[in-house]
N, C-alpha and C. Protein backbone atom coordinates (compact mmCIF):
# COMPACT_ATOMS: atom_id res chain seq x y z
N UNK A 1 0.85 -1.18 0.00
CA UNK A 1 0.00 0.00 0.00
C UNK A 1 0.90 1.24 0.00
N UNK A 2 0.80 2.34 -0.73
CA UNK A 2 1.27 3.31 -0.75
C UNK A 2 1.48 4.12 0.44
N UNK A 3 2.44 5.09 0.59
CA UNK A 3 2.45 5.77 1.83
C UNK A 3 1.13 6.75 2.25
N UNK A 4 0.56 6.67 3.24
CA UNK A 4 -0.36 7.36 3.63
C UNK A 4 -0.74 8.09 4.42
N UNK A 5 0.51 8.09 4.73
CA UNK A 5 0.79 9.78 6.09
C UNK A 5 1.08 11.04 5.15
N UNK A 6 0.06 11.95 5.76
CA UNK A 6 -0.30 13.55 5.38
C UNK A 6 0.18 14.43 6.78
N UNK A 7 0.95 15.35 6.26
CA UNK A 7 1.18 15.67 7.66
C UNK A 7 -0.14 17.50 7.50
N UNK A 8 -0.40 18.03 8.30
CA UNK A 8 -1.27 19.34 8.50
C UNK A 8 -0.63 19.76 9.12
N UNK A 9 -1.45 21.19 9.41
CA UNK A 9 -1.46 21.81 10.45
C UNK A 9 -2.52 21.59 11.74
N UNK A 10 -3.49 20.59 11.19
CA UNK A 10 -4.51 20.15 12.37
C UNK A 10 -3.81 18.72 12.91
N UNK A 11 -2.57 18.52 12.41
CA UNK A 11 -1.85 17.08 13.07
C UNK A 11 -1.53 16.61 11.90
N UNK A 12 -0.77 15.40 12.39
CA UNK A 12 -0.56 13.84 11.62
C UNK A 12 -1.55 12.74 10.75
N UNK A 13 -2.44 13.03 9.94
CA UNK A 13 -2.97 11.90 9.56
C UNK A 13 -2.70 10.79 8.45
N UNK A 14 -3.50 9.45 9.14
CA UNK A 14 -2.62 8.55 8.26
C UNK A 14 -3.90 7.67 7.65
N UNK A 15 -3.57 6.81 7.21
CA UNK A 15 -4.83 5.86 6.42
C UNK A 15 -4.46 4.55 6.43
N UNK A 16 -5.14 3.67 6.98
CA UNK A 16 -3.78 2.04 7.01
C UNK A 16 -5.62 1.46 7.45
N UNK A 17 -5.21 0.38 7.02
CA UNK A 17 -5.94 -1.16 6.76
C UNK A 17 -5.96 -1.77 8.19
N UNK A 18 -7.27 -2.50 8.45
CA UNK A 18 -7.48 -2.67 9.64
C UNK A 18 -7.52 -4.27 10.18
N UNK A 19 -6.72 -4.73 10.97
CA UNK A 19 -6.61 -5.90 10.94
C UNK A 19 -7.33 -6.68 12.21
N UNK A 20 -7.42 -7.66 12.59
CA UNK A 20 -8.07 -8.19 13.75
C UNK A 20 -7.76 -8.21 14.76
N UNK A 21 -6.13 -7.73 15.00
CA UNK A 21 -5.93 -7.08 16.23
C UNK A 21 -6.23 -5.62 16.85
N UNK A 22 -7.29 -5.27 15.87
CA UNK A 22 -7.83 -3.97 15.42
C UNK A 22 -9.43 -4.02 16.42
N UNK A 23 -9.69 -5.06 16.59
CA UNK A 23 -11.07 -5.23 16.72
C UNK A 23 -11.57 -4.24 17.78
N UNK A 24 -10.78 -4.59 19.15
CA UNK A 24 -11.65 -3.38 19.85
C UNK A 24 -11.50 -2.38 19.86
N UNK A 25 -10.57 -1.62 19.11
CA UNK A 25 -10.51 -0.10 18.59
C UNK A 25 -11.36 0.24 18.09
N UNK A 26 -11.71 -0.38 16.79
CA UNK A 26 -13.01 -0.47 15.63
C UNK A 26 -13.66 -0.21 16.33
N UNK A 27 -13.95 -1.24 17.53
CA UNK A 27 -15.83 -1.48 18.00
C UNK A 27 -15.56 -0.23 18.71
N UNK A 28 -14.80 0.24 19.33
CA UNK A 28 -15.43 1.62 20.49
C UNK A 28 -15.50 2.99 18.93
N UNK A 29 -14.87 2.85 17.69
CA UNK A 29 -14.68 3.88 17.02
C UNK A 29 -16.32 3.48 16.39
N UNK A 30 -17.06 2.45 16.17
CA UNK A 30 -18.18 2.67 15.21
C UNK A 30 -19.07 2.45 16.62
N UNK A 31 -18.71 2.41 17.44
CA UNK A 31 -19.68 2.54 18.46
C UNK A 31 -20.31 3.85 19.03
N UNK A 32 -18.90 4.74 18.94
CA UNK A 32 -19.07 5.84 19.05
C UNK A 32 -19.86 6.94 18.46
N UNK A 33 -18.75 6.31 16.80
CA UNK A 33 -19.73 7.14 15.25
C UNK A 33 -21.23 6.68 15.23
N UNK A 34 -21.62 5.70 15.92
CA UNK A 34 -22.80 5.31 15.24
C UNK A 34 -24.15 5.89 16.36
N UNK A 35 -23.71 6.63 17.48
CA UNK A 35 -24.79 7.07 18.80
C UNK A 35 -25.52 7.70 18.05
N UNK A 36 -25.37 8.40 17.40
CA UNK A 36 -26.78 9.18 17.01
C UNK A 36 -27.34 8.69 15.89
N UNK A 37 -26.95 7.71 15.40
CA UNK A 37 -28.13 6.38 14.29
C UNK A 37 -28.51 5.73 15.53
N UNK A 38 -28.09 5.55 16.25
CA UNK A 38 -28.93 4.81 17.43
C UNK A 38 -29.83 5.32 17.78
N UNK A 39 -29.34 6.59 18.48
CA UNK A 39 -30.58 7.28 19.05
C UNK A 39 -31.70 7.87 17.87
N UNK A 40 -31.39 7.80 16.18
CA UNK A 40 -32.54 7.86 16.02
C UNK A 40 -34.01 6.64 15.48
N UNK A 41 -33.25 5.83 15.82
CA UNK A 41 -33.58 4.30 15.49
C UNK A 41 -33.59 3.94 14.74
N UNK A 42 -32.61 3.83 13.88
CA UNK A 42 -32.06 3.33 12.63
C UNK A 42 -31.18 1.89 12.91
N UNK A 43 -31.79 0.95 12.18
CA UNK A 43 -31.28 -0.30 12.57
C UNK A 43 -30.06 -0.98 11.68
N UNK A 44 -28.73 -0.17 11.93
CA UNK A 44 -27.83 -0.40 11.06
C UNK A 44 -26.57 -1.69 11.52
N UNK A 45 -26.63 -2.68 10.58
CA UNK A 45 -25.72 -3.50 12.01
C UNK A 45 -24.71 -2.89 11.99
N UNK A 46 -24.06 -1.76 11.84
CA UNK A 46 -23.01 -1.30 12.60
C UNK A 46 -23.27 -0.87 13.60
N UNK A 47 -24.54 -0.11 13.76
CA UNK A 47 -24.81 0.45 14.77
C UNK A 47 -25.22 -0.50 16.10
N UNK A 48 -25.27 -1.51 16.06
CA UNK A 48 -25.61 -2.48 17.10
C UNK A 48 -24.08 -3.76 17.29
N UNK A 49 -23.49 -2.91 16.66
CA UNK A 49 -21.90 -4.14 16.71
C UNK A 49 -21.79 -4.05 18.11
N UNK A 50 -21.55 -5.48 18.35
CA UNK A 50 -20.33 -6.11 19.41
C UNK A 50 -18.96 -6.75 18.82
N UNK A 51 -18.23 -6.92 19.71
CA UNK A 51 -16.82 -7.61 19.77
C UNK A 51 -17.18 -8.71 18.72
N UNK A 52 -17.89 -9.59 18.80
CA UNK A 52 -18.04 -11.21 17.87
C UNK A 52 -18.17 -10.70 16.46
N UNK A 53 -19.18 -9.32 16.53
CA UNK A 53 -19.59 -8.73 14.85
C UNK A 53 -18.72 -8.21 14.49
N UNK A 54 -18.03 -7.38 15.08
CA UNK A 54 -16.53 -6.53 14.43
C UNK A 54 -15.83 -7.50 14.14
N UNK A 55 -15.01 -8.49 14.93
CA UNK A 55 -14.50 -9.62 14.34
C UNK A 55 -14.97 -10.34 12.97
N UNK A 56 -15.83 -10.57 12.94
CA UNK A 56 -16.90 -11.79 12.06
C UNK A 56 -16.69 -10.37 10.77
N UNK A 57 -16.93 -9.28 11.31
CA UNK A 57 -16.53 -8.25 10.13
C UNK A 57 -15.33 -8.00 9.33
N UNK A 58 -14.30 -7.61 9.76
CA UNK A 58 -12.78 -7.65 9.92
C UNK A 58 -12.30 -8.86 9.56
N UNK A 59 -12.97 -10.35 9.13
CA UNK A 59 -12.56 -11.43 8.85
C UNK A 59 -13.24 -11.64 7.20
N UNK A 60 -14.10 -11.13 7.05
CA UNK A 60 -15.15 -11.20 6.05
C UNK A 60 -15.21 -9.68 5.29
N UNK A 61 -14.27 -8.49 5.36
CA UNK A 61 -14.10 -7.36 4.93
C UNK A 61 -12.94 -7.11 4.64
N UNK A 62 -12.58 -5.65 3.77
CA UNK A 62 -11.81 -5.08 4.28
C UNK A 62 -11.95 -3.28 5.01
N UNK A 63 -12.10 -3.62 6.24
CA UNK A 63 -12.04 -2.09 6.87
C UNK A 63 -10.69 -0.96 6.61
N UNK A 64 -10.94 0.10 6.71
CA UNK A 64 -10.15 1.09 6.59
C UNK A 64 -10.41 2.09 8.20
N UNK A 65 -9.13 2.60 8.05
CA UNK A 65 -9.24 3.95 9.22
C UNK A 65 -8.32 4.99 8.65
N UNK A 66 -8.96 6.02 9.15
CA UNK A 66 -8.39 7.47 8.97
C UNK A 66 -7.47 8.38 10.36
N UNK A 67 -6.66 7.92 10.65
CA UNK A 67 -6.11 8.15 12.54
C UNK A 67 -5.52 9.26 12.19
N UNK A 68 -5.99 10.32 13.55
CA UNK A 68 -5.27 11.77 13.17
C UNK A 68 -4.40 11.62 14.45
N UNK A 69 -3.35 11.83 14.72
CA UNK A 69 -1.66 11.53 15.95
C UNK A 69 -2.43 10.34 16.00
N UNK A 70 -2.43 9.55 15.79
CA UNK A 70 -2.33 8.00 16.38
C UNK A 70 -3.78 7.90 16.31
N UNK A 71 -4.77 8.48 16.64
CA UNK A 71 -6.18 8.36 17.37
C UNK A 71 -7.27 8.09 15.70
N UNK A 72 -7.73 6.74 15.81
CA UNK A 72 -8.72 6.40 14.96
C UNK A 72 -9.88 7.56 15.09
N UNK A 73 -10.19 7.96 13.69
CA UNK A 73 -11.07 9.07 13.80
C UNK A 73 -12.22 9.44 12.60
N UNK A 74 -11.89 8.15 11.55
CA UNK A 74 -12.93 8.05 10.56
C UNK A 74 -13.01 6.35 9.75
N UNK A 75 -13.81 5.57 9.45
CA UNK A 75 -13.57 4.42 9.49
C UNK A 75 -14.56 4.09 8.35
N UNK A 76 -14.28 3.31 7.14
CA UNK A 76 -14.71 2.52 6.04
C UNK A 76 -14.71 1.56 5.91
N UNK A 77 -15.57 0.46 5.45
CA UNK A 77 -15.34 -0.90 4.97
C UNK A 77 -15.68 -1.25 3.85
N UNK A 78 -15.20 -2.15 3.14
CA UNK A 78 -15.39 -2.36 1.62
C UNK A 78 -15.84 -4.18 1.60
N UNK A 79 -17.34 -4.00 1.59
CA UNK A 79 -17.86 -5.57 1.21
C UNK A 79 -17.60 -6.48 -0.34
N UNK A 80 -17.03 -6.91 -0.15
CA UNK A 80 -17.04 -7.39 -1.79
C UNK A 80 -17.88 -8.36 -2.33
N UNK A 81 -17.46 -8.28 -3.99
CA UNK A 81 -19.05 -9.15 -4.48
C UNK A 81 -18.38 -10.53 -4.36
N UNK A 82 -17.70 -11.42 -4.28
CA UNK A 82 -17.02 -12.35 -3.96
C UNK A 82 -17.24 -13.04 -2.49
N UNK A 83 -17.68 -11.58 -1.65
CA UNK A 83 -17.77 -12.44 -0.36
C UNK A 83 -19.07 -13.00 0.48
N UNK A 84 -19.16 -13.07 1.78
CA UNK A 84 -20.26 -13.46 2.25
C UNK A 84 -21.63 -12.87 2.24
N UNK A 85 -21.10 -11.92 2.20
CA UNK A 85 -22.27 -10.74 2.43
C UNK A 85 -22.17 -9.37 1.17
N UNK A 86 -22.38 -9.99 -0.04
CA UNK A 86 -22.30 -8.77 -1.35
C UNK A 86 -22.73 -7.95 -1.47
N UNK A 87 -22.84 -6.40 -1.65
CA UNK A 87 -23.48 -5.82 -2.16
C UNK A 87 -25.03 -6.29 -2.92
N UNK A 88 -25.51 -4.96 -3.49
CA UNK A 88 -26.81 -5.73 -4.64
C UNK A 88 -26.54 -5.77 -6.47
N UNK A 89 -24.86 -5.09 -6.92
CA UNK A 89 -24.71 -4.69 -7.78
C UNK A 89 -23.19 -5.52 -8.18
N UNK A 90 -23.54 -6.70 -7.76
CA UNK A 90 -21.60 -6.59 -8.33
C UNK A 90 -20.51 -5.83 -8.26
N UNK A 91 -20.64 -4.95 -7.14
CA UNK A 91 -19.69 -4.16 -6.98
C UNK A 91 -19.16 -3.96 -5.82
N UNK A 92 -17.88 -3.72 -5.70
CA UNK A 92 -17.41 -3.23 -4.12
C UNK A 92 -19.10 -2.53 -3.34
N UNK A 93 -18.99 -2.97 -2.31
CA UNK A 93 -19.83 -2.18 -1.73
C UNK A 93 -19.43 -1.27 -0.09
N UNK A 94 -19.35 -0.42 0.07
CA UNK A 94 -19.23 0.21 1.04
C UNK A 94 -20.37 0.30 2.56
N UNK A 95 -20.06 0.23 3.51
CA UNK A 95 -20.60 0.04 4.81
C UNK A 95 -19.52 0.48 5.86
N UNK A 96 -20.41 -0.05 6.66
CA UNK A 96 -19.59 0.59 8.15
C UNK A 96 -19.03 1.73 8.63
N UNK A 97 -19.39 2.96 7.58
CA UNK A 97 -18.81 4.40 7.26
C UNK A 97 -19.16 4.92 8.69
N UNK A 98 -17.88 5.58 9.38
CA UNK A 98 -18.21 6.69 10.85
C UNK A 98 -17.64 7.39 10.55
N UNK A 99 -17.21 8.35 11.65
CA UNK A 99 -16.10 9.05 11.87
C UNK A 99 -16.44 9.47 13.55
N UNK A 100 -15.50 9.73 14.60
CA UNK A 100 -15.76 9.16 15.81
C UNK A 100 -16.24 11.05 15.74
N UNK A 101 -17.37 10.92 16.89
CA UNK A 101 -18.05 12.75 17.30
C UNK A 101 -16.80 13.57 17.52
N UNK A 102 -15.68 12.86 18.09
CA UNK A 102 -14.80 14.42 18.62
C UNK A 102 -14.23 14.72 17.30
N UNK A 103 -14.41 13.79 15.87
CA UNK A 103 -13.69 14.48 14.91
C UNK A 103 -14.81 14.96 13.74
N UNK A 104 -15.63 14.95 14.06
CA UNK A 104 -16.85 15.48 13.26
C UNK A 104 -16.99 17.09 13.09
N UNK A 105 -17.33 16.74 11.89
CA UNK A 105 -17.38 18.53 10.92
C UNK A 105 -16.12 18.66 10.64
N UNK A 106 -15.24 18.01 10.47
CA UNK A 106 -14.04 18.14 9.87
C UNK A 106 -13.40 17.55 8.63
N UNK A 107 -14.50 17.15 8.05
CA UNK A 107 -14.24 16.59 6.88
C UNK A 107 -13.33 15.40 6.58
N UNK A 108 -12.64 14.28 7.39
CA UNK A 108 -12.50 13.40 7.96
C UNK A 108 -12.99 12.11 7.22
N UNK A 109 -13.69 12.55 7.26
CA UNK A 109 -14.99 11.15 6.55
C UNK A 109 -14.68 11.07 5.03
N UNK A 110 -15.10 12.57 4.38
CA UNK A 110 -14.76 12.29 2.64
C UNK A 110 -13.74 12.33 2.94
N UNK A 111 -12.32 12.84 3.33
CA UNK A 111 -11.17 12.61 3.40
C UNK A 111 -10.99 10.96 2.91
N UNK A 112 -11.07 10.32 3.93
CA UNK A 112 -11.03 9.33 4.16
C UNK A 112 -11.80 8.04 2.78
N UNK A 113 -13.00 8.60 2.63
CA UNK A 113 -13.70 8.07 1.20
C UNK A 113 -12.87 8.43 -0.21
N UNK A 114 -12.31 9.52 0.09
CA UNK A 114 -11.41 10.44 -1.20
C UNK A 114 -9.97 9.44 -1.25
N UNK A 115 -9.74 9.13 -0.39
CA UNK A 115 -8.57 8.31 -0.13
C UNK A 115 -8.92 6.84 -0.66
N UNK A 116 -9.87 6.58 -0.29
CA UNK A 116 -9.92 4.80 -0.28
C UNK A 116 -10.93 4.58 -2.06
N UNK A 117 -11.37 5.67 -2.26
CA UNK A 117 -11.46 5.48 -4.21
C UNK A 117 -10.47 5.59 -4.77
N UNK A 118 -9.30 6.53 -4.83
CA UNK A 118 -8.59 6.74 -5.41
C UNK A 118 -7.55 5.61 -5.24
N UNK A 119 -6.71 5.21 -3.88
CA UNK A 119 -5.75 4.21 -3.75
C UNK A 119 -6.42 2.82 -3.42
N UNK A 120 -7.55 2.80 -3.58
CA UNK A 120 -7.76 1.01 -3.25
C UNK A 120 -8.97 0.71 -4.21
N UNK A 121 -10.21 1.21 -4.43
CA UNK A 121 -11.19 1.52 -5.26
C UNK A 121 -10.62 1.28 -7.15
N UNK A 122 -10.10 2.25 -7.24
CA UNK A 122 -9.29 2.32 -8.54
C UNK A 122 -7.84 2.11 -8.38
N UNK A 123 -7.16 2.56 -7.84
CA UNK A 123 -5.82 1.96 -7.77
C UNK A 123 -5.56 0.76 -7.73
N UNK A 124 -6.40 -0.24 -7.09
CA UNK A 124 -5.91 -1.45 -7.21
C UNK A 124 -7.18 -2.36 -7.81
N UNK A 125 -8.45 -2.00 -7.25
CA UNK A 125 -9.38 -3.09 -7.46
C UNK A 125 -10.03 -2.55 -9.28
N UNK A 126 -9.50 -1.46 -9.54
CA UNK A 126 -10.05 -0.89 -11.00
C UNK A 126 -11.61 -1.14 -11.43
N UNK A 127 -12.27 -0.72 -10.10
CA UNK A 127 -13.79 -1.04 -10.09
C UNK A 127 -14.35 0.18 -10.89
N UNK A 128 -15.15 0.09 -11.67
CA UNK A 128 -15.99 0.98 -12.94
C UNK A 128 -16.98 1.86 -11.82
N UNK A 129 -17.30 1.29 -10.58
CA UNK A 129 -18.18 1.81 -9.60
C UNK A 129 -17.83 1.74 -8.71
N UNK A 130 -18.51 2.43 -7.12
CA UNK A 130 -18.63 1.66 -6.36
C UNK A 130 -20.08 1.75 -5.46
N UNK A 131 -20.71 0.79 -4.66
CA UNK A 131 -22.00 0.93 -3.62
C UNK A 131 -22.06 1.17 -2.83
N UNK A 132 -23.48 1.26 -2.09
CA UNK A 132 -23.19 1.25 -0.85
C UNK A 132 -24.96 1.72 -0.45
N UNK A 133 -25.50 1.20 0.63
CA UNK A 133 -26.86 1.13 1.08
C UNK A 133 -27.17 2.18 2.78
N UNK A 134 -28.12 2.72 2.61
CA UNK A 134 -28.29 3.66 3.50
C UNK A 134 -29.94 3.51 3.80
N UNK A 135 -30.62 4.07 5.25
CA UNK A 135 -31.64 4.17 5.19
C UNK A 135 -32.56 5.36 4.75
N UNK A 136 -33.53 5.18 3.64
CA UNK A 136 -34.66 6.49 3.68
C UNK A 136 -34.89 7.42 4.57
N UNK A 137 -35.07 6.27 5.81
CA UNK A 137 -35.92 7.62 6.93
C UNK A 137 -34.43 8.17 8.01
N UNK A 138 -33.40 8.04 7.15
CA UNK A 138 -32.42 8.63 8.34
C UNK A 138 -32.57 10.31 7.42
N UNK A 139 -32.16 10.77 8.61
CA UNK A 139 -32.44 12.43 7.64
C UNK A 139 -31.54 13.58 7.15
N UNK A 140 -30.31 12.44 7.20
CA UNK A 140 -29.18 13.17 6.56
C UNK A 140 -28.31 12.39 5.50
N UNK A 141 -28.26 11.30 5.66
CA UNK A 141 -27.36 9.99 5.20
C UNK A 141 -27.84 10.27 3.44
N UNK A 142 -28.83 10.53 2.79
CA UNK A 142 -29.43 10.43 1.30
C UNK A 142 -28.33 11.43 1.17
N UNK A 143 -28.83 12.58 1.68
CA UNK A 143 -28.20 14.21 1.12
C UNK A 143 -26.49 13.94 1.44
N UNK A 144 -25.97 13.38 2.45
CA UNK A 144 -24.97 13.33 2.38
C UNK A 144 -23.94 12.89 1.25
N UNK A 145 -24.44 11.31 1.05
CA UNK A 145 -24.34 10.70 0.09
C UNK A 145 -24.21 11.45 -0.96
N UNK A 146 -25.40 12.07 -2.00
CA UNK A 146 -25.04 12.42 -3.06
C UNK A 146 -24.38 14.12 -3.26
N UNK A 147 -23.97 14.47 -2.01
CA UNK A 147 -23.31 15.49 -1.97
C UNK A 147 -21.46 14.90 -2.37
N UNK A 148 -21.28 13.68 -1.89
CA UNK A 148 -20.29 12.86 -2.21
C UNK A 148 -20.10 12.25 -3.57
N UNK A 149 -21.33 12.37 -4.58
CA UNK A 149 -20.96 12.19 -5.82
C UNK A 149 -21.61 10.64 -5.85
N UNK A 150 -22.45 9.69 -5.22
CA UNK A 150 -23.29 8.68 -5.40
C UNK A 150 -24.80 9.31 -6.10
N UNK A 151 -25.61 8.73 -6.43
CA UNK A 151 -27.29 8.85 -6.78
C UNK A 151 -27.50 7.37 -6.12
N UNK A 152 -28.99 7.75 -6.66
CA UNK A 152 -29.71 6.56 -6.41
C UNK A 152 -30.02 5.59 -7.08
N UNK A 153 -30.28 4.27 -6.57
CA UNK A 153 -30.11 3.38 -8.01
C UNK A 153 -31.45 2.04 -7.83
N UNK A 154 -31.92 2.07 -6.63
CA UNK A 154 -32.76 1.50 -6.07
C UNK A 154 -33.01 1.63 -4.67
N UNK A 155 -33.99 0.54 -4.20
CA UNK A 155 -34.69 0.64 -2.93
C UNK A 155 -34.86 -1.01 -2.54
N UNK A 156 -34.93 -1.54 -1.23
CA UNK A 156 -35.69 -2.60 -0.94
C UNK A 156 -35.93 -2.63 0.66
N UNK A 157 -36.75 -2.70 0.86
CA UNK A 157 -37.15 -3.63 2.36
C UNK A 157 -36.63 -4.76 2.40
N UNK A 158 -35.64 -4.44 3.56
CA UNK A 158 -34.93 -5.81 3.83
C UNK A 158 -35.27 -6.42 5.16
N UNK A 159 -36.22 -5.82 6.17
CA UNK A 159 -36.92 -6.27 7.03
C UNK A 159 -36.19 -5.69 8.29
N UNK A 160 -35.85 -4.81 8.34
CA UNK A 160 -35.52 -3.79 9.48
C UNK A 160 -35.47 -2.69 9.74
N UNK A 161 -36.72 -2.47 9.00
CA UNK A 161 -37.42 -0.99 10.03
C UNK A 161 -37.49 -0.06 9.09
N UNK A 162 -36.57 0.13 8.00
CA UNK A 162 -36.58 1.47 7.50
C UNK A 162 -36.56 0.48 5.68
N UNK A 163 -36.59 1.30 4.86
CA UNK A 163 -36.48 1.54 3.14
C UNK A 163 -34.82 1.44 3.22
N UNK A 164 -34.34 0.28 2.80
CA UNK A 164 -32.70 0.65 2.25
C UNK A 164 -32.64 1.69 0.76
N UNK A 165 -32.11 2.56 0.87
CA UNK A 165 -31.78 3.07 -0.56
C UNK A 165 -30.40 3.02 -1.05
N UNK A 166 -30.56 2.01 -2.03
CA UNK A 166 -29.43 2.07 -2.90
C UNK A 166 -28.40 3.10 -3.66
N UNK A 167 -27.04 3.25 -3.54
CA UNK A 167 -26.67 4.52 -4.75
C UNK A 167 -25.32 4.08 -4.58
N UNK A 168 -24.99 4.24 -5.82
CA UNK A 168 -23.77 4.04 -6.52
C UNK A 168 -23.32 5.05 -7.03
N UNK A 169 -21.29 5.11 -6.84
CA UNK A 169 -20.78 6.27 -7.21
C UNK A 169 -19.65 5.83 -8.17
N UNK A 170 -20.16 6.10 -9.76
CA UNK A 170 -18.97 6.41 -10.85
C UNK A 170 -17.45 6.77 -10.36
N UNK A 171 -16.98 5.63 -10.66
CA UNK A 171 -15.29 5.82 -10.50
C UNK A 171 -14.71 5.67 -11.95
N UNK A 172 -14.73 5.71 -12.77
CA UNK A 172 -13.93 5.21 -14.08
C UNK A 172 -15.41 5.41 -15.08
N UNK A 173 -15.58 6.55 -15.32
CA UNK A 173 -16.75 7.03 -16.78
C UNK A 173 -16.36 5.97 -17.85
N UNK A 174 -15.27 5.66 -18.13
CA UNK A 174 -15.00 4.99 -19.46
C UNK A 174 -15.75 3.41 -19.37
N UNK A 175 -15.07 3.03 -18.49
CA UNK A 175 -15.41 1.44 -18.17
C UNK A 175 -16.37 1.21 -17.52
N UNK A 176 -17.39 1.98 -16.96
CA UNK A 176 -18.97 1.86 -16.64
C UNK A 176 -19.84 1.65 -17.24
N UNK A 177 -19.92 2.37 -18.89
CA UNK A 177 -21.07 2.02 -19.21
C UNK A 177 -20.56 0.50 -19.70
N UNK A 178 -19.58 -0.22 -20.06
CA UNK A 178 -19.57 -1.12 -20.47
C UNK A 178 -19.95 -2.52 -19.23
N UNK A 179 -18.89 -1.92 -18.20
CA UNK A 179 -20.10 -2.86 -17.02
C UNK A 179 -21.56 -3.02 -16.69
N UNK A 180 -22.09 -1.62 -17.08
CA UNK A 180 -23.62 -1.81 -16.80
C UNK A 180 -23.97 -2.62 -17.88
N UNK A 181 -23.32 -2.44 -18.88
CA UNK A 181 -23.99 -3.14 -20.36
C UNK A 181 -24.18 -4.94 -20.16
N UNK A 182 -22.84 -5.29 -19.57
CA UNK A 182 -22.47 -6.51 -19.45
C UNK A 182 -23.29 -7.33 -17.88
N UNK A 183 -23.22 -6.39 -16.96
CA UNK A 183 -24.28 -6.72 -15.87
C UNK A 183 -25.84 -6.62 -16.39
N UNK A 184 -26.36 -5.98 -17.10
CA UNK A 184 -27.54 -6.05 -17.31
C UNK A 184 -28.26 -7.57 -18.07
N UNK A 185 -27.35 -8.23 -18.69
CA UNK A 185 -27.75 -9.26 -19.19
C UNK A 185 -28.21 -10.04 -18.20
């Protein structure tokens, strides 16, 4: 993986791959990011992770973190279509997205998304797209999203509580339409 220390003036940040000796860092960092999907009852299994699910995650993913001096402070995971739990599109799919409250409004998060399209997204996996599922009735997560450059691409009830909405974000214009062409069959 390429070097991924940025140095600022708001600190040190770095970007590195998260491994299973990682686990209870993760769980207190999406435990943290995820209090206010909790409190608005949004039933996200990140938002209800324990120790066994972060593991069972981290074994079956690949997570990312964004650590500013040392301190985990924005966190990604990339589901693949290969693995246990795929996306709905054949495509990388994205989940587990936080960023912990004391580093919020700091842009942290796309940082961190801006990072992991460019060096792992396209740099290595040369995905034409990528996914990722959110709920309807949360009341920021849609707008966020396509402020990040995703739309919408569908919907389903998957039997927990809310409308999943689908949206996918163009990484490679050239080689997309030919994937959609070839997925559509």
């Amino acid at each position: 993986m390429p070097d991924a220390t940025r140095f600022t003036t708001a600190g040190t940040w770095h970007f590195r791959a998260l491994g299973l000796e990682d686990a209870p860092a993760f769980l207190d960092l999406i435990t943290a990011g995820y209090a206010a999907t909790r409190a608005l009852g949004v039933r996200f299994a990140a938002a209800s992770a324990d120790l066994h699910s972060v593991r069972e995650h981290l074994e079956a993913n690949a997570a990312y973190v964004l650590e500013v001096d040392g301190r985990a402070a924005s966190t990604v995971s990339i589901r693949y279509p290969w693995g246990n739990n795929p996306g709905p599109y054949g495509l990388p799919h994205l989940g587990w997205f936080a960023t912990h409250p004391a580093y919020a409004r700091q842009g942290l998060g796309t940082r961190l998304l801006n990072w992991l399209e460019q060096e792992i997204l396209i740099g290595q996996l040369h995905t034409p797209a990528v996914s990722l599922g959110t709920a309807r009735e949360h009341p920021w997560l849609v707008e966020t999203y396509q402020r990040l450059g995703f739309f919408e691409t569908g919907e389903a009830n998957l039997g927990k509580g809310h409308l999943t909405v689908y949206m996918q974000k163009i990484l490679n214009p050239q080689r997309y339409p030919l994937w959609k062409k070839r997925n559509a069959l």
